[in-house]
Protein backbone atom coordinates (compact mmCIF):
# COMPACT_ATOMS: atom_id res chain seq x y z
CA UNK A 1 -38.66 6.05 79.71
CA UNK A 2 -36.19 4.57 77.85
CA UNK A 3 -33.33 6.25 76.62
CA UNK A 4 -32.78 6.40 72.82
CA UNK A 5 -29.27 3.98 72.35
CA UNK A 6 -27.02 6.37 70.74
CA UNK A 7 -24.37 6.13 67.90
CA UNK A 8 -20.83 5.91 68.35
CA UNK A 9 -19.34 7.26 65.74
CA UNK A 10 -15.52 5.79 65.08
CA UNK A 11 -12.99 7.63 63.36
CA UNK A 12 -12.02 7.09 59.88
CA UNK A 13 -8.47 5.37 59.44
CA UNK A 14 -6.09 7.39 57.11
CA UNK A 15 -3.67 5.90 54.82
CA UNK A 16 -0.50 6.07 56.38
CA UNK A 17 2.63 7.14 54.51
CA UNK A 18 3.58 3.46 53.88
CA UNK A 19 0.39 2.25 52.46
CA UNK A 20 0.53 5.64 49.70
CA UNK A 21 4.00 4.50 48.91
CA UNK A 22 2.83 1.07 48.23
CA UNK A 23 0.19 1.57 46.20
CA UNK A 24 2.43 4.29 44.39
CA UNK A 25 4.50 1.25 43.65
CA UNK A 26 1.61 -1.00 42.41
CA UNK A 27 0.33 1.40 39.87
CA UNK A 28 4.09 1.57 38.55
CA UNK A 29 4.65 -2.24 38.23
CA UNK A 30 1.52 -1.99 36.50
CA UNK A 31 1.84 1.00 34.30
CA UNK A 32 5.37 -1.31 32.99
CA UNK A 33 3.82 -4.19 32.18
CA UNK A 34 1.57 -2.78 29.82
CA UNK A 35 2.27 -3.13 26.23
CA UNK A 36 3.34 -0.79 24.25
CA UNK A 37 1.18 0.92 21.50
CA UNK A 38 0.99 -1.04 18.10
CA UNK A 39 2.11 0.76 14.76
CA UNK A 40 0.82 -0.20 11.71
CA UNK A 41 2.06 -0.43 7.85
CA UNK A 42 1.13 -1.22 4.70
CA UNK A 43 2.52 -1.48 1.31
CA UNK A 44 -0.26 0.09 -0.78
CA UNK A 45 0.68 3.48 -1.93
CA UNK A 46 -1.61 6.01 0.84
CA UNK A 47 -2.38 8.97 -2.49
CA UNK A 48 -3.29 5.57 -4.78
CA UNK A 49 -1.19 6.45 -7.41
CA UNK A 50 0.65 4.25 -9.73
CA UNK A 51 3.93 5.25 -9.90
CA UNK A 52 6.01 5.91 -13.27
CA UNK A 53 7.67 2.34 -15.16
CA UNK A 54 6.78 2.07 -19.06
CA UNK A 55 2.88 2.04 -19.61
CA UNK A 56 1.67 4.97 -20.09
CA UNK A 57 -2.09 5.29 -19.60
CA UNK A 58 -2.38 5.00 -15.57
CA UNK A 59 -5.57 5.35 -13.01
CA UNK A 60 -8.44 7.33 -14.24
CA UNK A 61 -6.93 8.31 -17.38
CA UNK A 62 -7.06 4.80 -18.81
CA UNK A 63 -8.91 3.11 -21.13
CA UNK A 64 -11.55 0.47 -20.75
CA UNK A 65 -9.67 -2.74 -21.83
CA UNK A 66 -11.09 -5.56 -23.48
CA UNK A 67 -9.84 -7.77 -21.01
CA UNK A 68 -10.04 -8.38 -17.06
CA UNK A 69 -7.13 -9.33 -14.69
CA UNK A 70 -6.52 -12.37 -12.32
CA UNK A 71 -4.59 -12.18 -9.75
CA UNK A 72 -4.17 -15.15 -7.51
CA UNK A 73 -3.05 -14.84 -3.98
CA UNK A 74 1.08 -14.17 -3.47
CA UNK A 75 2.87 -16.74 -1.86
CA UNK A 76 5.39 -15.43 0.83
CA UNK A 77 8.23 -17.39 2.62
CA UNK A 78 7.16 -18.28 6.17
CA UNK A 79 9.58 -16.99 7.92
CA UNK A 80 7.69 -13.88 7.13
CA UNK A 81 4.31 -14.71 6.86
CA UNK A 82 3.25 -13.40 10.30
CA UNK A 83 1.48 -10.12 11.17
CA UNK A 84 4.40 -8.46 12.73
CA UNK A 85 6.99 -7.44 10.87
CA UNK A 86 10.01 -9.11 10.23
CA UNK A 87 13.96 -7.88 10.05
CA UNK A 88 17.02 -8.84 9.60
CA UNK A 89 19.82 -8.09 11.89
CA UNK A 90 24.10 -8.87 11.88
CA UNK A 91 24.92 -12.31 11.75
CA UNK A 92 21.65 -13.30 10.41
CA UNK A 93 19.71 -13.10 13.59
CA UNK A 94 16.04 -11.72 12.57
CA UNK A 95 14.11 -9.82 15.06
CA UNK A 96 10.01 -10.20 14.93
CA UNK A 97 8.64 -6.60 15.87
CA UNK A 98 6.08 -6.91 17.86
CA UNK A 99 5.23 -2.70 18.00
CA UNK A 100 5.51 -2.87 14.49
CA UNK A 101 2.60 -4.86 12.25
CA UNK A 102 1.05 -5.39 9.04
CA UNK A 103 -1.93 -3.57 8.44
CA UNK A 104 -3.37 -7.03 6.69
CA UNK A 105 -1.09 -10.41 6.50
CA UNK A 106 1.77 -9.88 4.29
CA UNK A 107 0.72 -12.55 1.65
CA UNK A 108 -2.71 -9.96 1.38
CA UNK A 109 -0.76 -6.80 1.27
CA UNK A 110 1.74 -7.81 -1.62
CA UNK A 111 -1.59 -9.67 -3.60
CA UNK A 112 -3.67 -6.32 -2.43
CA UNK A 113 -0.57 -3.80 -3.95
CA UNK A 114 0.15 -5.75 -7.15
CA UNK A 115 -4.17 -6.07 -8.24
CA UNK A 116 -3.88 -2.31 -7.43
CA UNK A 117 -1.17 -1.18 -9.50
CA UNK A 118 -2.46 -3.24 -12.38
CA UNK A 119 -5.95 -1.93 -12.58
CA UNK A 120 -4.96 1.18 -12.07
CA UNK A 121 -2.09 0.91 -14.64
CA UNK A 122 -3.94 -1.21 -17.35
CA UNK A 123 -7.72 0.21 -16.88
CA UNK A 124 -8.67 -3.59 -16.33
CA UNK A 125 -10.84 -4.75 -13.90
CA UNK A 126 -9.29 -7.88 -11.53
CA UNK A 127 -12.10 -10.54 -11.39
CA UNK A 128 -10.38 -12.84 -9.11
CA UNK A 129 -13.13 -15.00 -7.36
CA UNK A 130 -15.33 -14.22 -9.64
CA UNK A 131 -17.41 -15.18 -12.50
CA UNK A 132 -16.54 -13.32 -15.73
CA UNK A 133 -18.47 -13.36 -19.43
CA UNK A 134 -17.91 -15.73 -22.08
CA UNK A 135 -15.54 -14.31 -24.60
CA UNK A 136 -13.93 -12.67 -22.33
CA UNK A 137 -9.86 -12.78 -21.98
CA UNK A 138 -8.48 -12.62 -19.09
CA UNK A 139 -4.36 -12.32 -18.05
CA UNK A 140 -4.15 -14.79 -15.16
CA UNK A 141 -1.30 -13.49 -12.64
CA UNK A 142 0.79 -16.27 -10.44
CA UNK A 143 3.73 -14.81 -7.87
CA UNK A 144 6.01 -16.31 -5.29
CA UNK A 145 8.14 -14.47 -3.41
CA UNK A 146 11.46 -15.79 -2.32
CA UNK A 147 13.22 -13.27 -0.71
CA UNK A 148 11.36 -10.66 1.99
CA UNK A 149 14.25 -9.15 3.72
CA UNK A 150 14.04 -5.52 5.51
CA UNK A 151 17.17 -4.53 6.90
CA UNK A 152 16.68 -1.03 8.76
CA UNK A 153 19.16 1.30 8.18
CA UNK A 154 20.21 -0.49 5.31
CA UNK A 155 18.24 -1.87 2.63
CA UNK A 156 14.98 -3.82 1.50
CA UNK A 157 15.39 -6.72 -0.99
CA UNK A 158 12.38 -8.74 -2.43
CA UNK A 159 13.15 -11.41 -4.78
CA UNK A 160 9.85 -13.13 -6.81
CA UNK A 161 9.10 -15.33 -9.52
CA UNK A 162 5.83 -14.24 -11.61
CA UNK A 163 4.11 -15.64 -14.67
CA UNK A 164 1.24 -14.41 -16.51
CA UNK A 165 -1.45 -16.76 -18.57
CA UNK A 166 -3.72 -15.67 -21.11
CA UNK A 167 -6.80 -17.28 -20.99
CA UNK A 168 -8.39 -18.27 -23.41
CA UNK A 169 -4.72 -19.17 -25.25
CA UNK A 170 -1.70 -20.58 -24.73
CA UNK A 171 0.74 -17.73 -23.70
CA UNK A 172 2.62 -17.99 -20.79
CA UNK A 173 4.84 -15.90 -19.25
CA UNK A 174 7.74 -16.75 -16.28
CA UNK A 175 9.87 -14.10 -14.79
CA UNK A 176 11.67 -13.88 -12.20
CA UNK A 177 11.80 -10.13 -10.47
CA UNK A 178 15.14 -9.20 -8.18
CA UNK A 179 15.59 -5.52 -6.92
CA UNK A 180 16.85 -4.04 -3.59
CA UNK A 181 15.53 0.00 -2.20
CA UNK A 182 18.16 1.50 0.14
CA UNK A 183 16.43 2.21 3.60
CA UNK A 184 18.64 4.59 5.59
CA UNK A 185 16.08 4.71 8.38
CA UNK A 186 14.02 2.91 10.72
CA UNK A 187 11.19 0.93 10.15
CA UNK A 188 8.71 3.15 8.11
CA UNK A 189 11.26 4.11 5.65
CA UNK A 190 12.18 0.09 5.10
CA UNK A 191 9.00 -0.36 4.57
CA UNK A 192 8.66 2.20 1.83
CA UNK A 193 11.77 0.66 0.28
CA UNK A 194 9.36 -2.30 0.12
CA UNK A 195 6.58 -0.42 -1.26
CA UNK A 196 8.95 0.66 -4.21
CA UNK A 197 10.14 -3.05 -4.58
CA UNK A 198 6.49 -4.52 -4.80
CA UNK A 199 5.99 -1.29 -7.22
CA UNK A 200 8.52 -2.03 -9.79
CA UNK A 201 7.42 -6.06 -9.51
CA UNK A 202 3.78 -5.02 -10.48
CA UNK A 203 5.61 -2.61 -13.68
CA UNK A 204 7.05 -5.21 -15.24
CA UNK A 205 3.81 -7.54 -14.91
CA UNK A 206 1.71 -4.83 -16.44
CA UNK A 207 4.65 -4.35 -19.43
CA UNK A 208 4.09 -7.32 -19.99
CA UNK A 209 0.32 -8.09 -19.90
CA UNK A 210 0.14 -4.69 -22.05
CA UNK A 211 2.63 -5.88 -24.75
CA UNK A 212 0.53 -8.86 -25.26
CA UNK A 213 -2.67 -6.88 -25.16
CA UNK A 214 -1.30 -5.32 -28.43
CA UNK A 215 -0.26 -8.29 -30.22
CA UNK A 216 3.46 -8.47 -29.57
CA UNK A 217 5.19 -11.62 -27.72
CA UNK A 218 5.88 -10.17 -24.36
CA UNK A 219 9.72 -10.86 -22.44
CA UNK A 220 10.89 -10.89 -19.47
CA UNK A 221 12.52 -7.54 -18.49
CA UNK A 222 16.29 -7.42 -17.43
């Protein structure tokens, strides 16, 4: 008879010391080059509420108006117009943060904040892209913004110019908006500054759309 050939079972290498410390190594190199974690802002107001500046009938409490909104899409500088955000250091070096981002493109956020402080503060809906009723007037809202600066620790400062069309008529409106927030912080309290900024821009477009609304010429607010 033939014998059976039997199995030779080799040992199992361990890892020695040095291989352990290597791959200790690896997973550190590794573990460093991964980016950070992204944070995320936005300039709309989190509780949706319009904040205090002249008219007086705000959010739910206001009255259906017999006129709609349009507001066209903000124009931002393009040193800015990027999702991360953008500040300003000494000696007018500017630091892109890339841990720090724009929940939506700047130019959205700013057109996003101002159509929602003016329907909430006017009761009018914004039919922007869309078609609206014969007979229907509507208060046609154009911005640029000049000046975006964030300075943590410091202050924001947002310069604009805004005008406001009635259509159907002929009144036009040109302003030009200049405010600064102080920001003693870092970058979430800059960018609150610039939530108060874009705040007090949309107040004195909704003065004025609501002045004209009730028959008075409207001006541009000091």
């Amino acid at each position: 008879m033939t014998r059976p050939t039997e199995m030779i079972r080799r040992p199992r290498r361990r890892a020695t010391p040095m291989a352990g410390t290597a791959l200790a190594a690896l997973t550190l190199i590794l573990a460093g080059c991964a980016s950070p974690p992204s944070s995320f802002y936005t300039l709309t107001d989190a509780l949706g509420t319009a904040s205090s500046g002249g008219v007086a009938a705000t959010g739910a409490n206001a009255p259906a108006t017999p006129y709609a909104i349009e507001v066209s899409p903000v124009a931002v500088p393009e040193q800015v117009d990027r999702p991360q955000i953008v500040v300003t250091r000494g000696g007018g070096r500017v630091d892109i943060l890339e841990e720090s981002r724009w929940a939506a493109p700047l130019k959205n956020e700013l057109t996003s904040t101002i159509s929602r402080e003016l329907t909430q503060r006017l009761g009018a809906m914004d039919v922007y892209g869309l078609p609206r009723a014969d007979g229907l007037s509507v208060y046609r809202v154009s911005t640029s913004v000049q000046r975006f600066e964030s300075v943590p620790g410091e202050q924001a400062s947002l310069t604009a110019v805004w005008s406001v069309r009635r259509v159907p008529g002929d009144i036009v409106l040109t302003c030009r908006f200049a405010g600064t927030e102080p920001a003693s912080g870092g970058i979430a309290e800059v960018v609150a500054a610039q939530r108060k900024l874009a705040d007090r821009l949309a107040n004195g477009i909704a003065n004025a759309i609501a002045t004209n609304a009730q028959g008075t010429t409207p001006r541009c607010q000091g």
